[in-house]
PDB file of N, CA and C in Angstrom:
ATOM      1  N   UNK A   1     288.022 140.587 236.254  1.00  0.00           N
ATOM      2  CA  UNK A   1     287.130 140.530 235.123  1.00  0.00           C
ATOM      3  C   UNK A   1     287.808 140.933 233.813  1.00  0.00           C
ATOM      4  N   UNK A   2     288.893 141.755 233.550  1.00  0.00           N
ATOM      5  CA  UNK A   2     289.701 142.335 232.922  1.00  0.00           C
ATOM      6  C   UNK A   2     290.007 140.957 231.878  1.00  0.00           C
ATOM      7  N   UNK A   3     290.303 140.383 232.962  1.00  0.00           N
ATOM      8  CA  UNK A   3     291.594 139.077 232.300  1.00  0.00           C
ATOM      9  C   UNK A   3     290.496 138.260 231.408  1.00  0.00           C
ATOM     10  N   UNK A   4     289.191 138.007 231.518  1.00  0.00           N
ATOM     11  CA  UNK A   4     288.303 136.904 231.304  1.00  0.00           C
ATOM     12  C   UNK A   4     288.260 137.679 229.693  1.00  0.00           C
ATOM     13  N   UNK A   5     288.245 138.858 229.714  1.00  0.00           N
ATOM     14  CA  UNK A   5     287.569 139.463 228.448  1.00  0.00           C
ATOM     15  C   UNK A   5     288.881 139.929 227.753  1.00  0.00           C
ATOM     16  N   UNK A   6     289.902 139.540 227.813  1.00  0.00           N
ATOM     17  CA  UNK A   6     291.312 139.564 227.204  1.00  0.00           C
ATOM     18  C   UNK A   6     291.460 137.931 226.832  1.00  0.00           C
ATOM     19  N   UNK A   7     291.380 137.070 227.387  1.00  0.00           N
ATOM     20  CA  UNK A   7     291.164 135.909 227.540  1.00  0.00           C
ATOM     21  C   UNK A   7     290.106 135.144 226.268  1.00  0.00           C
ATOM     22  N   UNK A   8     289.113 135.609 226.366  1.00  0.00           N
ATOM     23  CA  UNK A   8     287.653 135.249 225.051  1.00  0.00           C
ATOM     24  C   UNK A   8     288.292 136.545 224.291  1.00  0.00           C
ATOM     25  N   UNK A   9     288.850 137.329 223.954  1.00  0.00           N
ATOM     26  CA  UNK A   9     289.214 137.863 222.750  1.00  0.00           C
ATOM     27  C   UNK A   9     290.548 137.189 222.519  1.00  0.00           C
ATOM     28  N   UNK A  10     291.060 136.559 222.787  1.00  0.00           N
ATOM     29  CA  UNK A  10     292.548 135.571 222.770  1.00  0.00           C
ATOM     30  C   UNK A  10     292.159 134.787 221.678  1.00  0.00           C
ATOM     31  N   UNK A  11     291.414 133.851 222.548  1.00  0.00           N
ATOM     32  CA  UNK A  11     290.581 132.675 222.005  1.00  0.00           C
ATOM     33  C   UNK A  11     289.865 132.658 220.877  1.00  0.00           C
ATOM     34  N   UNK A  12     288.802 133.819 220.510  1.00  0.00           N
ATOM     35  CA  UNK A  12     288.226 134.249 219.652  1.00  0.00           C
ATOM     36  C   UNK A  12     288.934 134.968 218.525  1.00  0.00           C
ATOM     37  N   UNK A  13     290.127 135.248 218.271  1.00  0.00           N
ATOM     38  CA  UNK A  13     291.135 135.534 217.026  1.00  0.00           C
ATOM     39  C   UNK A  13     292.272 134.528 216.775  1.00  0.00           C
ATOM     40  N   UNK A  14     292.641 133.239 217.381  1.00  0.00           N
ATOM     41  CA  UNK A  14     293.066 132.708 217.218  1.00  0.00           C
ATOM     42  C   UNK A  14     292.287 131.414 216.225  1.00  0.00           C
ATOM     43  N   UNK A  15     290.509 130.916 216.771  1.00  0.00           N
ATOM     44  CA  UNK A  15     290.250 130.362 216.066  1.00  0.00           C
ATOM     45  C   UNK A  15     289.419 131.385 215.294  1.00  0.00           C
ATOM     46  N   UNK A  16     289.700 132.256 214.913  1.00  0.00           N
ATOM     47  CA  UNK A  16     289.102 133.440 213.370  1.00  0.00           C
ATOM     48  C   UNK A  16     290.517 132.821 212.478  1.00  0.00           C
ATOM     49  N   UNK A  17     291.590 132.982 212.941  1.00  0.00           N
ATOM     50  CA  UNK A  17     292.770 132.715 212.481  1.00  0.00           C
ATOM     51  C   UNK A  17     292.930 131.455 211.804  1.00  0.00           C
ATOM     52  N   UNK A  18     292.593 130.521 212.419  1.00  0.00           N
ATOM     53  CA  UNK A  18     292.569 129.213 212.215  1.00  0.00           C
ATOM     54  C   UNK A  18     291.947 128.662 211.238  1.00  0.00           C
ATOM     55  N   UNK A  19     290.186 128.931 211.739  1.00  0.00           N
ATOM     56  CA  UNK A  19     289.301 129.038 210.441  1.00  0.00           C
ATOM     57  C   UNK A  19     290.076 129.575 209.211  1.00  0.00           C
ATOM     58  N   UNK A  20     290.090 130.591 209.328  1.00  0.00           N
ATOM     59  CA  UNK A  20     290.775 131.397 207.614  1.00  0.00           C
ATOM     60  C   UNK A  20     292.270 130.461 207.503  1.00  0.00           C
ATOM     61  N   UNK A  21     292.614 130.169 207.944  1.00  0.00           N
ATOM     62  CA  UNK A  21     293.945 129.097 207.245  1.00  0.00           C
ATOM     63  C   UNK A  21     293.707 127.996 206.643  1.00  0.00           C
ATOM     64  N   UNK A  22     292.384 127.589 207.678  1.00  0.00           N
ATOM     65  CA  UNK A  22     291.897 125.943 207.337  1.00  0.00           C
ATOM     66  C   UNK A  22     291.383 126.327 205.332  1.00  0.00           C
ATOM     67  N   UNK A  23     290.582 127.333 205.212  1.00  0.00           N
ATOM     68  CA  UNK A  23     290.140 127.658 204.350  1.00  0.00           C
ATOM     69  C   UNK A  23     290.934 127.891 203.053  1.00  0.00           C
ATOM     70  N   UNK A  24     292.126 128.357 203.256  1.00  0.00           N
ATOM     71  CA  UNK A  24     292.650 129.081 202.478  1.00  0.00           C
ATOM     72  C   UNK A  24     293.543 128.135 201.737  1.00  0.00           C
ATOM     73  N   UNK A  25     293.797 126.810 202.455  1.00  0.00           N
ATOM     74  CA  UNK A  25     294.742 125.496 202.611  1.00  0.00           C
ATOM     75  C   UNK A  25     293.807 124.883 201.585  1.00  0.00           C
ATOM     76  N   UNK A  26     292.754 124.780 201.597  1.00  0.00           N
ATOM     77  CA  UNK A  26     291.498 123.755 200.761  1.00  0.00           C
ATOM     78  C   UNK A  26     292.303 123.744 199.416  1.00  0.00           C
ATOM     79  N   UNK A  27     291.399 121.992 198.757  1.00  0.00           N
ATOM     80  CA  UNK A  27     292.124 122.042 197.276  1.00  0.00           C
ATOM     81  C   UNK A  27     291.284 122.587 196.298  1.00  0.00           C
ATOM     82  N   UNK A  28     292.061 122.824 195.240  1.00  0.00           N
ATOM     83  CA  UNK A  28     291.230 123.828 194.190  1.00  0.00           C
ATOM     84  C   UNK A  28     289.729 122.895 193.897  1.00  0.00           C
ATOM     85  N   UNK A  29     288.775 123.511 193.193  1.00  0.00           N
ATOM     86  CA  UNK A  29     287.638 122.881 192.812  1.00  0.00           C
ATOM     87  C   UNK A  29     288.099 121.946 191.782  1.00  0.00           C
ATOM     88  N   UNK A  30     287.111 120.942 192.029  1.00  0.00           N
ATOM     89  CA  UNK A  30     287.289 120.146 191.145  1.00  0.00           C
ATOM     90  C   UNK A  30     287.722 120.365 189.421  1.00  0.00           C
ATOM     91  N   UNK A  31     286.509 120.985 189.082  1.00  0.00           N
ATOM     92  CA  UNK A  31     286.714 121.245 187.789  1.00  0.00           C
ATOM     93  C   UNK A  31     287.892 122.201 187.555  1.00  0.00           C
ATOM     94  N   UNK A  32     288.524 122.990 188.475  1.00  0.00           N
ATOM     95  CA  UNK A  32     290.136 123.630 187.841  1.00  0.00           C
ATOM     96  C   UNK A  32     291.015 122.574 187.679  1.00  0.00           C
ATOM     97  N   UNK A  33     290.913 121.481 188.637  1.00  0.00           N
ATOM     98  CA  UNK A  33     291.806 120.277 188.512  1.00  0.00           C
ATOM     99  C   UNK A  33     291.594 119.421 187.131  1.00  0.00           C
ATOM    100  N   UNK A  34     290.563 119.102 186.805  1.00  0.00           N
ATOM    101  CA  UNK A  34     290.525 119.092 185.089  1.00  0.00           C
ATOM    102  C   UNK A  34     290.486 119.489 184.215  1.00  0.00           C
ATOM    103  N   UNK A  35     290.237 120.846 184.479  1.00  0.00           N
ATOM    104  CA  UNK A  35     290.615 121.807 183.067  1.00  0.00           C
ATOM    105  C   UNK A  35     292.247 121.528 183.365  1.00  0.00           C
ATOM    106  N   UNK A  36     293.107 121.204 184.198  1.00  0.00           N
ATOM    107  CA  UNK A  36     294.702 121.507 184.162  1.00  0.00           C
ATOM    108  C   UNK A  36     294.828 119.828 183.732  1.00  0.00           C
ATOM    109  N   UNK A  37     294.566 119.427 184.018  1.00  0.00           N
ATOM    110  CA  UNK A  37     294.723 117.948 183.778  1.00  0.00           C
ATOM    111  C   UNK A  37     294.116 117.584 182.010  1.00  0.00           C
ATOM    112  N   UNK A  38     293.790 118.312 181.201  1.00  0.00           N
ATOM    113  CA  UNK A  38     293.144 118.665 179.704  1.00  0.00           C
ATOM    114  C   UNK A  38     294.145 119.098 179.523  1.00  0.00           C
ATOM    115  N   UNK A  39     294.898 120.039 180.007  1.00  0.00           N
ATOM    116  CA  UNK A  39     295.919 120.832 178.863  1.00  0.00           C
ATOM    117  C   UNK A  39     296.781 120.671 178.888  1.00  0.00           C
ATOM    118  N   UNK A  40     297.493 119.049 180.128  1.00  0.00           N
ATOM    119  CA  UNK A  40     298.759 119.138 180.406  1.00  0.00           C
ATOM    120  C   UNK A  40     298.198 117.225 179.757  1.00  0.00           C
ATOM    121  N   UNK A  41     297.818 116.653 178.661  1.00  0.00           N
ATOM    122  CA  UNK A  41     297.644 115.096 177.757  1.00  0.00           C
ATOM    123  C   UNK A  41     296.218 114.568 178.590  1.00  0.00           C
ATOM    124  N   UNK A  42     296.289 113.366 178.624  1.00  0.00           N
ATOM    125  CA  UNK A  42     294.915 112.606 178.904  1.00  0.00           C
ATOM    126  C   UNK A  42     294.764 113.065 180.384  1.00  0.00           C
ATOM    127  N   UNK A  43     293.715 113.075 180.707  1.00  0.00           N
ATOM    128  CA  UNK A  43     293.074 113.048 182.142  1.00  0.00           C
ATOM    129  C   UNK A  43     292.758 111.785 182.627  1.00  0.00           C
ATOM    130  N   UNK A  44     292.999 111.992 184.055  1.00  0.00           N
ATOM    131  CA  UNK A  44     293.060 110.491 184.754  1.00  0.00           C
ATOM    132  C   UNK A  44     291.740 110.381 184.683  1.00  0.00           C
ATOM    133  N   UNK A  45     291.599 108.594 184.550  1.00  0.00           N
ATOM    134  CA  UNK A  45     290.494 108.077 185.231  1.00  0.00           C
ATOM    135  C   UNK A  45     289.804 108.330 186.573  1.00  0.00           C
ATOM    136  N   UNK A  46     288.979 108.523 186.695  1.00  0.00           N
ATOM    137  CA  UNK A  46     288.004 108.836 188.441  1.00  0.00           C
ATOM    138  C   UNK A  46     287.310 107.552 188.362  1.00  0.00           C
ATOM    139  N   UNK A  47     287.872 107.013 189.479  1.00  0.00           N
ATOM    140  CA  UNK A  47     287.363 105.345 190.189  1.00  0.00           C
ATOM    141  C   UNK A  47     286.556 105.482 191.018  1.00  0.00           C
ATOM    142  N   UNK A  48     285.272 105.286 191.504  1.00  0.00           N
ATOM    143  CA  UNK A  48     284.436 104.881 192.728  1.00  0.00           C
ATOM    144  C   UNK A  48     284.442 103.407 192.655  1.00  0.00           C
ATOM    145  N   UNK A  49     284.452 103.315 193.962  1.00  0.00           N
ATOM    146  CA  UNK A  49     283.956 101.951 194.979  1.00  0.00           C
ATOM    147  C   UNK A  49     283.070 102.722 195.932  1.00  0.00           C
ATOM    148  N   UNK A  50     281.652 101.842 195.427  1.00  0.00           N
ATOM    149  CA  UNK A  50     280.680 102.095 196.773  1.00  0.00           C
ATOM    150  C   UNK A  50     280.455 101.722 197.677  1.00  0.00           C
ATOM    151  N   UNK A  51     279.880 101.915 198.573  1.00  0.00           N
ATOM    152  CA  UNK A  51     280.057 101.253 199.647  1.00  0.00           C
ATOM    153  C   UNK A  51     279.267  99.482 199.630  1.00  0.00           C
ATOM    154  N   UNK A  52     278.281  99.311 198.653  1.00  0.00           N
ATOM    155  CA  UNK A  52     277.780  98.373 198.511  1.00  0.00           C
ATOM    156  C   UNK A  52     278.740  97.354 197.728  1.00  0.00           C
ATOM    157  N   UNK A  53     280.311  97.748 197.531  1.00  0.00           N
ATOM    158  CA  UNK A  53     280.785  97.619 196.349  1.00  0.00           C
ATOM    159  C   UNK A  53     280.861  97.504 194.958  1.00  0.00           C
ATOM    160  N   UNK A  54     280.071  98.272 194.402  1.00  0.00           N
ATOM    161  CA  UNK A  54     279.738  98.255 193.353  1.00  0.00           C
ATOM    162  C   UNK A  54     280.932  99.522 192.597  1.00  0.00           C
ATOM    163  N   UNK A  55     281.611  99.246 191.162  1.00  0.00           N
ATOM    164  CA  UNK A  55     282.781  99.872 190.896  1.00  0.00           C
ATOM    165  C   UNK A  55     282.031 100.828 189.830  1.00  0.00           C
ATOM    166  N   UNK A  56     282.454 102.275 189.835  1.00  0.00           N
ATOM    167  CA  UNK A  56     281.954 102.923 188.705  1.00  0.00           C
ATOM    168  C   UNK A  56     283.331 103.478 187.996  1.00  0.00           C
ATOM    169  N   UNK A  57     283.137 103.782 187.059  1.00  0.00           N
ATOM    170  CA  UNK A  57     284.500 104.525 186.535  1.00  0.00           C
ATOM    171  C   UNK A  57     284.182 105.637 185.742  1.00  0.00           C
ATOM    172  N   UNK A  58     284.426 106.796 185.879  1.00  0.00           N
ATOM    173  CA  UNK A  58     284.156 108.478 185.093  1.00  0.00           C
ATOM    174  C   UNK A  58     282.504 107.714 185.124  1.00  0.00           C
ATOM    175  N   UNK A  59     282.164 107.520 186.442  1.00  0.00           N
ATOM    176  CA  UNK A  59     280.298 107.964 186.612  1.00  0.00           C
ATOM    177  C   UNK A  59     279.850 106.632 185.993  1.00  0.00           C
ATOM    178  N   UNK A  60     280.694 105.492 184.924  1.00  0.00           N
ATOM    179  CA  UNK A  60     279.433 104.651 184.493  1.00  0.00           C
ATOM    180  C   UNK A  60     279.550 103.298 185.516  1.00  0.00           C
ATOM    181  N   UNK A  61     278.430 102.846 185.569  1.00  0.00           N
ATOM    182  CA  UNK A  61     278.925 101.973 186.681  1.00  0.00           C
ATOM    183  C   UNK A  61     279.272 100.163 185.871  1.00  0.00           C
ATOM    184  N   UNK A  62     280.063  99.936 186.676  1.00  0.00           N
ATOM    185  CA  UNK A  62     281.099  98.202 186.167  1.00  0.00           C
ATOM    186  C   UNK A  62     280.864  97.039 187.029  1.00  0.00           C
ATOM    187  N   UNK A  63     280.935  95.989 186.317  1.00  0.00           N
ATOM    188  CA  UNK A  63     281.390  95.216 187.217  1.00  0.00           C
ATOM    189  C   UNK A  63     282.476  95.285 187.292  1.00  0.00           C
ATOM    190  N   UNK A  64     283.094  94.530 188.388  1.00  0.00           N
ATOM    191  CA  UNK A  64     284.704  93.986 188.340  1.00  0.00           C
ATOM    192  C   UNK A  64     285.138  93.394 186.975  1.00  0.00           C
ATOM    193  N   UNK A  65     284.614  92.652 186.583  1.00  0.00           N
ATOM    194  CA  UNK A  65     285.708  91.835 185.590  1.00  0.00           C
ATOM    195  C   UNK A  65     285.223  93.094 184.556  1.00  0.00           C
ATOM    196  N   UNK A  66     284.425  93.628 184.362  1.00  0.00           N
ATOM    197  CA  UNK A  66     284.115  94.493 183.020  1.00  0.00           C
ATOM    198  C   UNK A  66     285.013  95.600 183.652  1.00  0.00           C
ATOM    199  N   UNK A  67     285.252  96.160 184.991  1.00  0.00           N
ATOM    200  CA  UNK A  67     286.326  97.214 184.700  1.00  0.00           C
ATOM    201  C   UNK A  67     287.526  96.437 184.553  1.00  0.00           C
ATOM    202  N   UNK A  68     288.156  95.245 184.596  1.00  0.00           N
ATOM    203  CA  UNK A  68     289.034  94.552 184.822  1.00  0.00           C
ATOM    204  C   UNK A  68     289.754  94.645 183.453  1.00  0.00           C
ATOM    205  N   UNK A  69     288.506  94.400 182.536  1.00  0.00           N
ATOM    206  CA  UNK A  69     288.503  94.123 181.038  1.00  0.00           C
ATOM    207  C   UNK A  69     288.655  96.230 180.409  1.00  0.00           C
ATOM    208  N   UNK A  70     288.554  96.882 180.946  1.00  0.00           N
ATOM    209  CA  UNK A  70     287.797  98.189 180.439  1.00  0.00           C
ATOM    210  C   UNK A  70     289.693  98.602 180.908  1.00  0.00           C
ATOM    211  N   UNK A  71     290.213  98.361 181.635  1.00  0.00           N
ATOM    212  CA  UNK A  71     291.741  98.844 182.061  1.00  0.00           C
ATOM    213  C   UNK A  71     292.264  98.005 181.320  1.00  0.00           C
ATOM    214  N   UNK A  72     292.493  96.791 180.776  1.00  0.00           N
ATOM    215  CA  UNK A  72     293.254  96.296 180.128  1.00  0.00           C
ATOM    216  C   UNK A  72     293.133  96.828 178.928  1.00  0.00           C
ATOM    217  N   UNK A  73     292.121  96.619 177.786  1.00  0.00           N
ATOM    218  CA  UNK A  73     291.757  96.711 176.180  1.00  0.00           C
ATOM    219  C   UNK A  73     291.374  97.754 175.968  1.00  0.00           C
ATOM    220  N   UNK A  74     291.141  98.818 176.881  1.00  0.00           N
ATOM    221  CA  UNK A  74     290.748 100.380 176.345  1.00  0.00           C
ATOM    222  C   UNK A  74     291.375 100.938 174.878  1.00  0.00           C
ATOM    223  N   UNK A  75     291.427 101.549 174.672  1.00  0.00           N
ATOM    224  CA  UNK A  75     291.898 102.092 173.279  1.00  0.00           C
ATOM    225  C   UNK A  75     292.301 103.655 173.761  1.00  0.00           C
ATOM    226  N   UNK A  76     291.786 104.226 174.805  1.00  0.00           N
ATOM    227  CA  UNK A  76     292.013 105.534 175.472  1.00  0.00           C
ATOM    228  C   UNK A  76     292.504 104.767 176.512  1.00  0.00           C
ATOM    229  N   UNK A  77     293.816 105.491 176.407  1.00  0.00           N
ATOM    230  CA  UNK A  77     294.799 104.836 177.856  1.00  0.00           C
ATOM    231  C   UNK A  77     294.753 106.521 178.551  1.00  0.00           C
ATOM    232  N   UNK A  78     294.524 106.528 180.192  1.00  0.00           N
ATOM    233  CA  UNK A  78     294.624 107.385 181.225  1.00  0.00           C
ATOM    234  C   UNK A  78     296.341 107.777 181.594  1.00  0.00           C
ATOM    235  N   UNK A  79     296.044 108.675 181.872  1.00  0.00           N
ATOM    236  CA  UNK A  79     297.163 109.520 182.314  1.00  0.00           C
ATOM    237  C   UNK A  79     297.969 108.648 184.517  1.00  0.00           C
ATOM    238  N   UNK A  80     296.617 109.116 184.800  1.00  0.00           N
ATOM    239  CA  UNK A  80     296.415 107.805 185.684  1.00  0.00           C
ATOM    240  C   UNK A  80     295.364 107.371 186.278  1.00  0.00           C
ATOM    241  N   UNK A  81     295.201 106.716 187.161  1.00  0.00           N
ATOM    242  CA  UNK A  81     293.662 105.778 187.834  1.00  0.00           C
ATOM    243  C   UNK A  81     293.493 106.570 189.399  1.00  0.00           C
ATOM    244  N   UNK A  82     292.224 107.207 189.448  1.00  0.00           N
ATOM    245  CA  UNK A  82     292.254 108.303 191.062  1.00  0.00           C
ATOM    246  C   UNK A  82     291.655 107.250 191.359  1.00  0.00           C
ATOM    247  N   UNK A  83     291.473 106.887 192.413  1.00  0.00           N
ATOM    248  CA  UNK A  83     290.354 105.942 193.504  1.00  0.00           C
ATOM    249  C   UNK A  83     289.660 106.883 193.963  1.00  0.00           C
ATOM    250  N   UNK A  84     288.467 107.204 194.059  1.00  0.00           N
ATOM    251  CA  UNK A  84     287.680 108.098 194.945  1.00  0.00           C
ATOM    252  C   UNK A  84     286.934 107.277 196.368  1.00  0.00           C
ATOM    253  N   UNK A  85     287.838 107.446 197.554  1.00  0.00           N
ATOM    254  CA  UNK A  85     286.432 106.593 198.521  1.00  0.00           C
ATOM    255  C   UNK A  85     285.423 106.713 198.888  1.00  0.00           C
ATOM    256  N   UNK A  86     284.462 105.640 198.750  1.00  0.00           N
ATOM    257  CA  UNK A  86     283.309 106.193 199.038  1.00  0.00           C
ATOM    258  C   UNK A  86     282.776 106.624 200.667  1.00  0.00           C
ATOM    259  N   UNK A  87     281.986 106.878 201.066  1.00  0.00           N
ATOM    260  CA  UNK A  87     282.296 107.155 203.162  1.00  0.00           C
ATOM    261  C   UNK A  87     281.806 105.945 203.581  1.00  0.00           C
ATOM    262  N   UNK A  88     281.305 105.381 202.963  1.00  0.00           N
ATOM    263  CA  UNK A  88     281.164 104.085 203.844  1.00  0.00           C
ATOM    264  C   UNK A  88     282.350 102.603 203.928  1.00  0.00           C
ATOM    265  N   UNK A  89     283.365 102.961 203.158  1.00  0.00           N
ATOM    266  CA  UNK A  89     284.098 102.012 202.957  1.00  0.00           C
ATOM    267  C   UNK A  89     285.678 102.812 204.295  1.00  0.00           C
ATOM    268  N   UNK A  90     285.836 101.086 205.156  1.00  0.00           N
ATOM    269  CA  UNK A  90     286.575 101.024 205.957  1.00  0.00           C
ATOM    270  C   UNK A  90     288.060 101.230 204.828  1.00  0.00           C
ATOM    271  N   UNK A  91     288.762 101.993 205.586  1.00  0.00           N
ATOM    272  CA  UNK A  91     290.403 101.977 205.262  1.00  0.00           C
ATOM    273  C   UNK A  91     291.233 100.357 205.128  1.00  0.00           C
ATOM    274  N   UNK A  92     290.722  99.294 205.328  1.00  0.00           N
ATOM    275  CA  UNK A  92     291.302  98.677 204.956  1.00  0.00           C
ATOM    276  C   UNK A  92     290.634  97.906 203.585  1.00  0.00           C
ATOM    277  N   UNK A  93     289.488  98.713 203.279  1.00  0.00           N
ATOM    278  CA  UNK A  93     288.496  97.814 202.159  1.00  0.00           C
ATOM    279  C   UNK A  93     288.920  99.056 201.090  1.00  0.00           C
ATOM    280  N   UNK A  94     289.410  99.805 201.322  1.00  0.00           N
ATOM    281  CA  UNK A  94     290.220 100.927 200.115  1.00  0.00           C
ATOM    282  C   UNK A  94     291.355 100.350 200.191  1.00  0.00           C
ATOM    283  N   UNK A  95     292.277 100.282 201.264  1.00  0.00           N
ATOM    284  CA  UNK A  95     293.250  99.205 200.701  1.00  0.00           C
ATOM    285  C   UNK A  95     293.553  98.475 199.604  1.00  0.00           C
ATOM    286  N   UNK A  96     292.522  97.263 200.113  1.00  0.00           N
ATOM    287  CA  UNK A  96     292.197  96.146 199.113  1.00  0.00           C
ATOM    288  C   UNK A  96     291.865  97.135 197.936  1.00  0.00           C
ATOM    289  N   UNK A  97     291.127  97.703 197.838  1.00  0.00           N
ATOM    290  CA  UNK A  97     290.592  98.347 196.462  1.00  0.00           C
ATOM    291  C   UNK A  97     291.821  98.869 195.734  1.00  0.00           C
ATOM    292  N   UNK A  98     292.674  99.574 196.276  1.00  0.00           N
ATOM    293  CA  UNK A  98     294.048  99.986 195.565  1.00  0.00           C
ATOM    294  C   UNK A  98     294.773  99.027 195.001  1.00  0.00           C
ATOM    295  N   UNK A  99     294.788  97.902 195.935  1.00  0.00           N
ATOM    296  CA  UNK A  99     295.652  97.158 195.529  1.00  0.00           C
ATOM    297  C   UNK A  99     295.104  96.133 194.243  1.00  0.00           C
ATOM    298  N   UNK A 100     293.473  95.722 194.017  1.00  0.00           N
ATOM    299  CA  UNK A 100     292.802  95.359 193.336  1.00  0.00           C
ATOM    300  C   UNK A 100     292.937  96.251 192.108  1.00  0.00           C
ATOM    301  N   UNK A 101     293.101  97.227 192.283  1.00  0.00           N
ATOM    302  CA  UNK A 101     293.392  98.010 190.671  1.00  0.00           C
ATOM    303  C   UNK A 101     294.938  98.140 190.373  1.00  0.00           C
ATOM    304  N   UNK A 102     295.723  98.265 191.292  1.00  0.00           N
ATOM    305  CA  UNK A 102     297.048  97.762 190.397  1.00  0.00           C
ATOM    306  C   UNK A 102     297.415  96.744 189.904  1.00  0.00           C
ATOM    307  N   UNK A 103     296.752  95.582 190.242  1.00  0.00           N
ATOM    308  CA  UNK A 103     297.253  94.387 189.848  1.00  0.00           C
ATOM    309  C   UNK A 103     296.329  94.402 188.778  1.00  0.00           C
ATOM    310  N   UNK A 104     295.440  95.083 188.188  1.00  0.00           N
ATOM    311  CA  UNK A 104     294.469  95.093 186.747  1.00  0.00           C
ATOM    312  C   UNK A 104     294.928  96.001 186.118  1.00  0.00           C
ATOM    313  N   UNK A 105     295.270  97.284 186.089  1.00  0.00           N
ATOM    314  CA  UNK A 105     296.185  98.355 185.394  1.00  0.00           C
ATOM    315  C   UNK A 105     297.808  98.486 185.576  1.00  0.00           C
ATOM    316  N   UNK A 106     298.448  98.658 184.145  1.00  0.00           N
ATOM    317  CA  UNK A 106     299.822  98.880 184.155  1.00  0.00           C
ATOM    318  C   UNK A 106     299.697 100.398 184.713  1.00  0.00           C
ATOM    319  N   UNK A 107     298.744 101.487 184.560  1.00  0.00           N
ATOM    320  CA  UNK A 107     299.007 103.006 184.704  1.00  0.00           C
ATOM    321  C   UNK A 107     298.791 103.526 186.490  1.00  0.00           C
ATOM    322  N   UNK A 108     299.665 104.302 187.287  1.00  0.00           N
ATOM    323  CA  UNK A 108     299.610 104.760 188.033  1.00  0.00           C
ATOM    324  C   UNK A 108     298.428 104.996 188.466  1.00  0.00           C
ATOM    325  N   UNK A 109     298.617 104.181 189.957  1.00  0.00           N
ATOM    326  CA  UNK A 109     297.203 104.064 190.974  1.00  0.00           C
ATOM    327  C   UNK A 109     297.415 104.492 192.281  1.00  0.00           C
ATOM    328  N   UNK A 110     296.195 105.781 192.526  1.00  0.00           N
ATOM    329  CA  UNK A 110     296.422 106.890 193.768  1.00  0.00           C
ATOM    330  C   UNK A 110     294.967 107.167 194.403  1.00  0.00           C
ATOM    331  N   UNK A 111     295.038 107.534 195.683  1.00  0.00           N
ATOM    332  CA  UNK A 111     293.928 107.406 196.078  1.00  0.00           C
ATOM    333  C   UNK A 111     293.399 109.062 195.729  1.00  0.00           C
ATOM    334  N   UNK A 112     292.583 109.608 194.981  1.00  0.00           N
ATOM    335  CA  UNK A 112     291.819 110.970 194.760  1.00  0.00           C
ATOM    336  C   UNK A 112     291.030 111.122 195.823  1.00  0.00           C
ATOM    337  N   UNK A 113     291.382 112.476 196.251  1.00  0.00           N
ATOM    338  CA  UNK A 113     290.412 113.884 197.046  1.00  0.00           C
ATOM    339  C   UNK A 113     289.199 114.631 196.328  1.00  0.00           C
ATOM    340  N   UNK A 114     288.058 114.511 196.828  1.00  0.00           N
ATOM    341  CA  UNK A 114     287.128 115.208 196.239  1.00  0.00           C
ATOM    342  C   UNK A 114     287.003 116.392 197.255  1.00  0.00           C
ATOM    343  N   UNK A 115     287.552 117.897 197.162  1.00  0.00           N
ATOM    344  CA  UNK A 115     287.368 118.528 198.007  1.00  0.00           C
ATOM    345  C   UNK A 115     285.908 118.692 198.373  1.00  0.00           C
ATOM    346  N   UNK A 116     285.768 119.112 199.717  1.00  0.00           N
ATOM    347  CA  UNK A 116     283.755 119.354 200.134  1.00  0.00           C
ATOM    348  C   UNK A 116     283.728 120.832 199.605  1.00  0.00           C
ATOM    349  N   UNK A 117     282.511 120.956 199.209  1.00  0.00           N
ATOM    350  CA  UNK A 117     282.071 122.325 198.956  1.00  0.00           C
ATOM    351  C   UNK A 117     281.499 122.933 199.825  1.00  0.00           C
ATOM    352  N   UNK A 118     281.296 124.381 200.371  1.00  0.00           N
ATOM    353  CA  UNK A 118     281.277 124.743 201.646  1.00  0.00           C
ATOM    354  C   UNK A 118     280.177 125.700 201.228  1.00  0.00           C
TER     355      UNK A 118
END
């Protein structure tokens, strides 16, 4: 019986351990990532694709050819273009989506992390 209860205290500080790493690893909140992204020139664009496909960009929502047109003729050029995915879109329909915005923007195109809030 010794061993069972050496055993579940094993187990039980390893994932205490784990937990607190997973945690500690997380990316900063959002908004520290743009206050640093303000003081170091322009802040990137934030891209959604929904799952219905519908394209928004910094929250307003586009069509395609109007964001198509909104990356070319802007007058405020981005630092660079985040893709945010939405959860319903398959990995190969973000794909396409990446690749659909580089071939419309000259500026660096990356897929953005929205960390979860806990």
């Amino acid at each position: 019986m010794p061993w069972v209860l050496a055993l579940t205290t094993a187990v039980l500080g390893l994932t205490t351990v784990l937990a607190t790493l997973s945690a500690s690893l997380q990316l900063p909140p959002l908004e520290s990532v743009a206050a640093t992204n303000r003081l170091h020139g322009e802040a990137p664009w934030w891209i959604v694709r929904s799952p219905s496909g519908s394209w928004y960009l910094n929250g307003e929502p586009l069509s395609s050819s109007g964001l198509a047109r909104r990356l070319r003729e802007s007058e405020q050029k981005p630092r660079s273009l985040l893709l945010l995915p939405a959860n319903g879109r398959r990995a190969a329909q973000v794909a396409d989506d990446l690749r659909w915005l580089r071939q419309h923007s000259s500026h660096p195109v990356s897929l953005g992390l929205v960390p979860e809030h806990s």
